[in-house]
Protein backbone atom coordinates (compact mmCIF):
# COMPACT_ATOMS: atom_id res chain seq x y z
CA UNK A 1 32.61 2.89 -65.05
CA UNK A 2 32.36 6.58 -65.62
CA UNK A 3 32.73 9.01 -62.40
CA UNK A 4 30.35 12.11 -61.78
CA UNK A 5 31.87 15.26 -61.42
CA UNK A 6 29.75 17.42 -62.61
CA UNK A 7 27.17 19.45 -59.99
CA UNK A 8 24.13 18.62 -62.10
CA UNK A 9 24.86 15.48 -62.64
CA UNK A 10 25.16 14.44 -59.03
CA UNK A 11 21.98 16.90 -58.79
CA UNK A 12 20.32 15.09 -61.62
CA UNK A 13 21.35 11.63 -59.84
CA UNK A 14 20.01 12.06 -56.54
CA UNK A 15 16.89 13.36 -57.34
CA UNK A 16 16.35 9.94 -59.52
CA UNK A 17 17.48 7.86 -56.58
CA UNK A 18 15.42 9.98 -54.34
CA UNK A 19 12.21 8.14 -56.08
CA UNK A 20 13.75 4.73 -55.08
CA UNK A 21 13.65 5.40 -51.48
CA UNK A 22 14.24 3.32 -48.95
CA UNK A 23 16.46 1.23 -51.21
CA UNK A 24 18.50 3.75 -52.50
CA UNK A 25 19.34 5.05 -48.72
CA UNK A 26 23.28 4.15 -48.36
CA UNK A 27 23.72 4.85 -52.12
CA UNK A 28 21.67 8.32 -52.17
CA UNK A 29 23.41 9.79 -48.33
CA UNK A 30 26.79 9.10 -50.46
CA UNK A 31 25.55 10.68 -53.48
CA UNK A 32 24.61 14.06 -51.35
CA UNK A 33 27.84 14.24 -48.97
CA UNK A 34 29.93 14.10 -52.51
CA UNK A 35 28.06 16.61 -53.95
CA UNK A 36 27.87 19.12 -50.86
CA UNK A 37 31.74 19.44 -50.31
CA UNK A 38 32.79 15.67 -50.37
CA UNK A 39 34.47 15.56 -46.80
CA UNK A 40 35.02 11.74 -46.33
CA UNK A 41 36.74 12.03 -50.19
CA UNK A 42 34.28 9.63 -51.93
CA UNK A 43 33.72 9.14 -55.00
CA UNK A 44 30.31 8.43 -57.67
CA UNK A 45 30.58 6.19 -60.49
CA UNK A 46 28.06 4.72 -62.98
CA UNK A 47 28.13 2.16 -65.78
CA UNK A 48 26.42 4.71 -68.05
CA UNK A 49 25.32 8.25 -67.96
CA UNK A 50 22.14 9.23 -67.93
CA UNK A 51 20.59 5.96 -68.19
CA UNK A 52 22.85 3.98 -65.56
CA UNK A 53 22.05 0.31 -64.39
CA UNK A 54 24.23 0.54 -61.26
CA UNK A 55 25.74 3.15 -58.99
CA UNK A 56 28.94 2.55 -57.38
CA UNK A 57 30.31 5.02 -54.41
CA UNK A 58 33.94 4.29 -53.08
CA UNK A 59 36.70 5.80 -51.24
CA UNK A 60 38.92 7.44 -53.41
CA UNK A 61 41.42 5.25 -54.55
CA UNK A 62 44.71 7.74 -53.68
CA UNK A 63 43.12 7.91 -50.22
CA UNK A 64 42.94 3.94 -49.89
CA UNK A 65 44.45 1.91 -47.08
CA UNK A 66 44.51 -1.76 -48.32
CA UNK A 67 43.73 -3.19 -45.28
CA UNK A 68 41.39 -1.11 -43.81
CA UNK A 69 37.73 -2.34 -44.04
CA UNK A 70 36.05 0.56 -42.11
CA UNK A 71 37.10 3.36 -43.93
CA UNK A 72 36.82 1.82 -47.63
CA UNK A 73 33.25 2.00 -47.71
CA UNK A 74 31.24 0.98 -51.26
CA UNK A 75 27.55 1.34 -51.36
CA UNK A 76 25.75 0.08 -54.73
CA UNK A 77 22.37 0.78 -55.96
CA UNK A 78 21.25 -1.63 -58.70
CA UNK A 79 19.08 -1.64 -61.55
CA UNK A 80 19.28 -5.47 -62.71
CA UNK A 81 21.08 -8.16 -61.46
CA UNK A 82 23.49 -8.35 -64.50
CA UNK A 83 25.05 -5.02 -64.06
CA UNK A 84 25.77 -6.26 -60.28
CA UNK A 85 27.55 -9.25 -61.26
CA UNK A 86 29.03 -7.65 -64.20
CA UNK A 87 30.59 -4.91 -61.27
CA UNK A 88 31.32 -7.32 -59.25
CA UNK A 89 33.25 -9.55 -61.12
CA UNK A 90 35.44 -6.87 -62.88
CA UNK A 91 37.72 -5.08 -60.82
CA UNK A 92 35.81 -2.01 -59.06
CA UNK A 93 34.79 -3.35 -56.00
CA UNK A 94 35.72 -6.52 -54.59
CA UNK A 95 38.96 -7.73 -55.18
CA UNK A 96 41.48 -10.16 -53.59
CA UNK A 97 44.25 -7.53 -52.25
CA UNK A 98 41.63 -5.40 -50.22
CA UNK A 99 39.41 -4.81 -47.52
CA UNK A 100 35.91 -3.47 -47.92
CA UNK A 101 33.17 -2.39 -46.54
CA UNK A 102 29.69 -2.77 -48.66
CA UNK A 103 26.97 -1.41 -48.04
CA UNK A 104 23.05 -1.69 -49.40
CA UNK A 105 19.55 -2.26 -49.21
CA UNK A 106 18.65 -4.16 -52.32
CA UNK A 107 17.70 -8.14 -52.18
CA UNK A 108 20.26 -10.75 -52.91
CA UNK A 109 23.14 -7.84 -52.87
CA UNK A 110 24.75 -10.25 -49.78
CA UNK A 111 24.64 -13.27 -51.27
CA UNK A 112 25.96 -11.88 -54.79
CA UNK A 113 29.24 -10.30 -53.46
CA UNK A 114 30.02 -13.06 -50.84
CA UNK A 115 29.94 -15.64 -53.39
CA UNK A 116 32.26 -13.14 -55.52
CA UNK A 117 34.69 -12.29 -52.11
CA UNK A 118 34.55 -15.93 -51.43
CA UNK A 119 36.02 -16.73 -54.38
CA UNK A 120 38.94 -14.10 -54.34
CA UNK A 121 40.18 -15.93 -50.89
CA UNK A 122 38.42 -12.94 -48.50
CA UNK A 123 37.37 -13.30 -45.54
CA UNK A 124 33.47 -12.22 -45.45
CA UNK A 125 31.26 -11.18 -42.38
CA UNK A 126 27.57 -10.34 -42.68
CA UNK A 127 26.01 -7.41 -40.64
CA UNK A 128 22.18 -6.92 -41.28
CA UNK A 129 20.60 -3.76 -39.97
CA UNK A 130 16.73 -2.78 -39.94
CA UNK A 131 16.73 0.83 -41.49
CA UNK A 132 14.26 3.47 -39.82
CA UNK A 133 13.66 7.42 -41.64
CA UNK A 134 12.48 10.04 -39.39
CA UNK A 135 10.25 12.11 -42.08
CA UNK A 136 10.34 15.39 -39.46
CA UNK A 137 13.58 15.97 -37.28
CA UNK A 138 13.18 13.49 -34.29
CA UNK A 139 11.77 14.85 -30.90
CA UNK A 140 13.03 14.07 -27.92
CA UNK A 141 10.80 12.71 -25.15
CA UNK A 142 12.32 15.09 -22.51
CA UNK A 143 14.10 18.38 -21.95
CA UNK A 144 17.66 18.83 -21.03
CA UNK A 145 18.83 17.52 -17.84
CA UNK A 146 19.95 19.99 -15.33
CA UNK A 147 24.15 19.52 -15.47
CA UNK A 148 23.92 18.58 -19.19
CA UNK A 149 24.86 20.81 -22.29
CA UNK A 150 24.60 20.03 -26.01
CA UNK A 151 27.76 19.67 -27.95
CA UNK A 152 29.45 18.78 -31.09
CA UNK A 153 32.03 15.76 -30.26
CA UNK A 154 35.66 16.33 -29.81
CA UNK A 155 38.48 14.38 -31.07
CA UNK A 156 39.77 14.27 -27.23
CA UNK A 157 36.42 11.98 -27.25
CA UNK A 158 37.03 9.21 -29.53
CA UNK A 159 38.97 7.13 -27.29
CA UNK A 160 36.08 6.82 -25.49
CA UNK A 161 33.75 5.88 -28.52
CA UNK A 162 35.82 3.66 -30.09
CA UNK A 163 35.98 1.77 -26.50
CA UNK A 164 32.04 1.78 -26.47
CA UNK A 165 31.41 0.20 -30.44
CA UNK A 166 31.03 -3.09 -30.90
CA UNK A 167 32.92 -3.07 -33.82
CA UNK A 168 35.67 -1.08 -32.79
CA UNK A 169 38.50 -1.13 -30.43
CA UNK A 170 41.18 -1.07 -32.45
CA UNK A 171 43.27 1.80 -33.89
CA UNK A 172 42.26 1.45 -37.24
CA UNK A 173 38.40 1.95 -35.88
CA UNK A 174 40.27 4.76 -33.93
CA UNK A 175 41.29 6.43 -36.34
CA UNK A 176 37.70 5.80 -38.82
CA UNK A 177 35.46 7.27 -35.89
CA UNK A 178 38.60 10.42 -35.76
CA UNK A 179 37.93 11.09 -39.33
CA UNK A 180 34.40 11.44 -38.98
CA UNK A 181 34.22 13.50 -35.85
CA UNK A 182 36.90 15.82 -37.77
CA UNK A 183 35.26 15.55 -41.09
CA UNK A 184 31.17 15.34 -40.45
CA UNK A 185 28.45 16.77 -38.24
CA UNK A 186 28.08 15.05 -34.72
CA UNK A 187 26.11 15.69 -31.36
CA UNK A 188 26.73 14.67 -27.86
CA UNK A 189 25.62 15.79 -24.30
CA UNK A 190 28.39 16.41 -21.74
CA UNK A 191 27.91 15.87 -18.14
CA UNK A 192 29.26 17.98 -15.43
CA UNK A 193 32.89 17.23 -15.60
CA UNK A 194 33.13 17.74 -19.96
CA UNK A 195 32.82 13.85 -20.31
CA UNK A 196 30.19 12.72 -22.63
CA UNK A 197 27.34 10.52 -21.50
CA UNK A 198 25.27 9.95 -25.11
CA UNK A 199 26.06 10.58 -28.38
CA UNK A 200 25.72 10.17 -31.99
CA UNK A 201 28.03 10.48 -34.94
CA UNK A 202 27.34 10.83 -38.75
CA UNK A 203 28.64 9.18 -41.82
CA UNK A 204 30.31 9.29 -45.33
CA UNK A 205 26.49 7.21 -46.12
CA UNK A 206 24.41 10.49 -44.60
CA UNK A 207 23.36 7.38 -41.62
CA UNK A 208 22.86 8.26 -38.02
CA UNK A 209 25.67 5.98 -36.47
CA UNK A 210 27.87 4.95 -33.82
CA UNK A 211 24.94 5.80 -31.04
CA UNK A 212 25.65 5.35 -27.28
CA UNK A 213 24.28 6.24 -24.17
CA UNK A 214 26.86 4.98 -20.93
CA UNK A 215 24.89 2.69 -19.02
CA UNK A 216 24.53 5.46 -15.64
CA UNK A 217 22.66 7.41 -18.03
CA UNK A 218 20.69 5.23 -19.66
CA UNK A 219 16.68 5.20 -19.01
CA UNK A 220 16.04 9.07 -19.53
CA UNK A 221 14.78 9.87 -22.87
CA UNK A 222 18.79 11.27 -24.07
CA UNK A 223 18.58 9.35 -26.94
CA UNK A 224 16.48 11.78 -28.46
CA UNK A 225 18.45 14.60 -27.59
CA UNK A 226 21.70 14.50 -30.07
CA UNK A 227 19.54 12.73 -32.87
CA UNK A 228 17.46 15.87 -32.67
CA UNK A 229 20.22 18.30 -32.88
CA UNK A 230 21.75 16.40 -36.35
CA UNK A 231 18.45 15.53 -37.31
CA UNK A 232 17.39 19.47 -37.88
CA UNK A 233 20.97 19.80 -39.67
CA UNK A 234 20.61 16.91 -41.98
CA UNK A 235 16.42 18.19 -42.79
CA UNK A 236 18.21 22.22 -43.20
CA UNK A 237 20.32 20.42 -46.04
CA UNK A 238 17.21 18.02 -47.58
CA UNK A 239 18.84 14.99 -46.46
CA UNK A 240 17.32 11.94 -45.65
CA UNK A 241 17.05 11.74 -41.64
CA UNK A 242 18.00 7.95 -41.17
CA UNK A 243 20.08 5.30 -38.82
CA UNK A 244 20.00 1.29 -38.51
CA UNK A 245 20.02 -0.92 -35.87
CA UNK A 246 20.48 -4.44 -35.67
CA UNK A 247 17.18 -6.23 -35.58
CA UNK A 248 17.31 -7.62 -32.01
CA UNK A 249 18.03 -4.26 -30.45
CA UNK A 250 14.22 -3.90 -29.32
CA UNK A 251 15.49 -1.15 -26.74
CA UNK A 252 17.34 0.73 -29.15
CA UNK A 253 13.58 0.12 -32.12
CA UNK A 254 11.49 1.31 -29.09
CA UNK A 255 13.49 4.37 -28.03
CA UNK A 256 14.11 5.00 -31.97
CA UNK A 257 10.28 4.91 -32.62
CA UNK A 258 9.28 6.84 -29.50
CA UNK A 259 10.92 10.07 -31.87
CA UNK A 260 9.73 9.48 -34.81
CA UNK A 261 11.74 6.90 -36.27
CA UNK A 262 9.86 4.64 -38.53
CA UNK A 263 11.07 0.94 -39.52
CA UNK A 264 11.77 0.74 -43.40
CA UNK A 265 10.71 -2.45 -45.39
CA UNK A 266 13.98 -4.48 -46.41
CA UNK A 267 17.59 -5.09 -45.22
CA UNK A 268 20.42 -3.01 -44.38
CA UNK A 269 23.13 -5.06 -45.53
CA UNK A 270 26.37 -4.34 -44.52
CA UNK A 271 29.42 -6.59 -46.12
CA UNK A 272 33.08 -6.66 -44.31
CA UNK A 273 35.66 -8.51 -46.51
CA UNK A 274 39.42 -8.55 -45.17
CA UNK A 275 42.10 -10.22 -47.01
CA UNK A 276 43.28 -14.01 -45.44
């Protein structure tokens, strides 16, 4: 595997994975944090350069923790099944003395790499998100609430999140959701006493994640609010305005939709493999 460096290749890269939208999404947000100032320290490789079959992005490997599935995030981006398998069975991606976290949009991607973790002696959990672009920067259904005030999120605020996600509480989720509130733009409203009551974070993957609105709040059109804020950063920079949600969330599609979110065809996969 070869890794891009170079500004016009990355340039060169995600405008071709730009024409392979929604599939590309995970794969192409990656692609665009790298090459605007790599904050999350990820890296872009290929099989071949310029006519790849698969694109691999990864943690850096000097920045690696072992054991740590949420920060050693891999998307992939494939152009035939052969260069998958061929990926996956070598020793870039999955392999028995790591955690990972994979993520994609492309059909049979799950299957492929659980047989592959399976067979290492991993541990593998399957997460499977819809995927929904806002084309314009989302807009809220209603103004500010009196006692509210936009604001970027703190690190004196992760406790807080990391109590709220379903997949954290722990301190290695702790410390993920730190890094990306140190590292990446974010948005949150504060009530009156500096506490905040919704939020949204975003990722190494250019995604819209780690929403919450406390339950008090809940039932006002705040959703909107935050994802508005990041969305006009994230259309400033020509980035793809995007989140996922897990397909029985129908509060979180309808509130999503009601700003301009649209559903995308296909299957955010997302692949957790811990070592047993």
């Amino acid at each position: 595997m070869l890794i891009l460096r170079c500004p016009a290749q990355l340039q060169l890269l995600e405008e071709t994975l730009r024409k392979s939208l929604p599939t590309t999404l995970p794969v192409l947000g990656t692609v665009m944090t790298v090459a605007r100032g790599n904050p999350v320290s990820h890296e872009v490789l290929v099989d071949s350069w310029p006519n790849f079959s698969i694109v691999l992005t990864r943690l850096r490997p000097e920045v690696l923790d072992p054991r740590d599935h949420y920060t050693n995030q891999l998307s992939m981006f494939y152009r035939d099944k052969g260069a998958l398998q061929a990926l996956l069975e070598g020793t870039e991606a999955v392999t028995r003395e790591r955690a990972f976290q994979i993520m994609g949009m492309q059909d049979g991607l799950d299957q492929a790499v659980q047989e592959v973790a399976r067979a290492r002696g991993l541990k593998v959990e399957m997460v499977r998100y819809r995927a929904l672009i806002s084309p314009e920067p989302p807009q809220p259904r209603s103004e500010m609430p009196p006692g509210l005030r936009l604001s970027p999120v703190c690190p004196s605020h992760v406790p807080l999140l990391n109590a709220t996600w379903a997949l954290g509480g722990n301190a290695r989720s702790r410390a993920f959701l730190l890094g990306l509130v140190r590292a990446l733009p974010s948005a949150c409203l504060l009530g009156p006493r500096g506490r905040p009551v919704s939020w949204s974070l975003l990722d190494g993957q250019g995604c819209l994640r780690h929403g919450y609105t406390v339950p008090a709040w809940r039932g006002r059109g705040l959703t909107g609010l935050p994802l508005a804020a990041l969305g006009r950063e994230l259309h400033a920079r020509r980035f793809p305005i995007y989140c996922t949600v897990l397909p029985h969330n129908t509060a979180s599609l309808h509130a999503l939709r009601a700003i301009g979110f649209v559903p995308q065809p296909g299957t955010f996969h997302v692949i957790l493999g811990t070592p047993k």
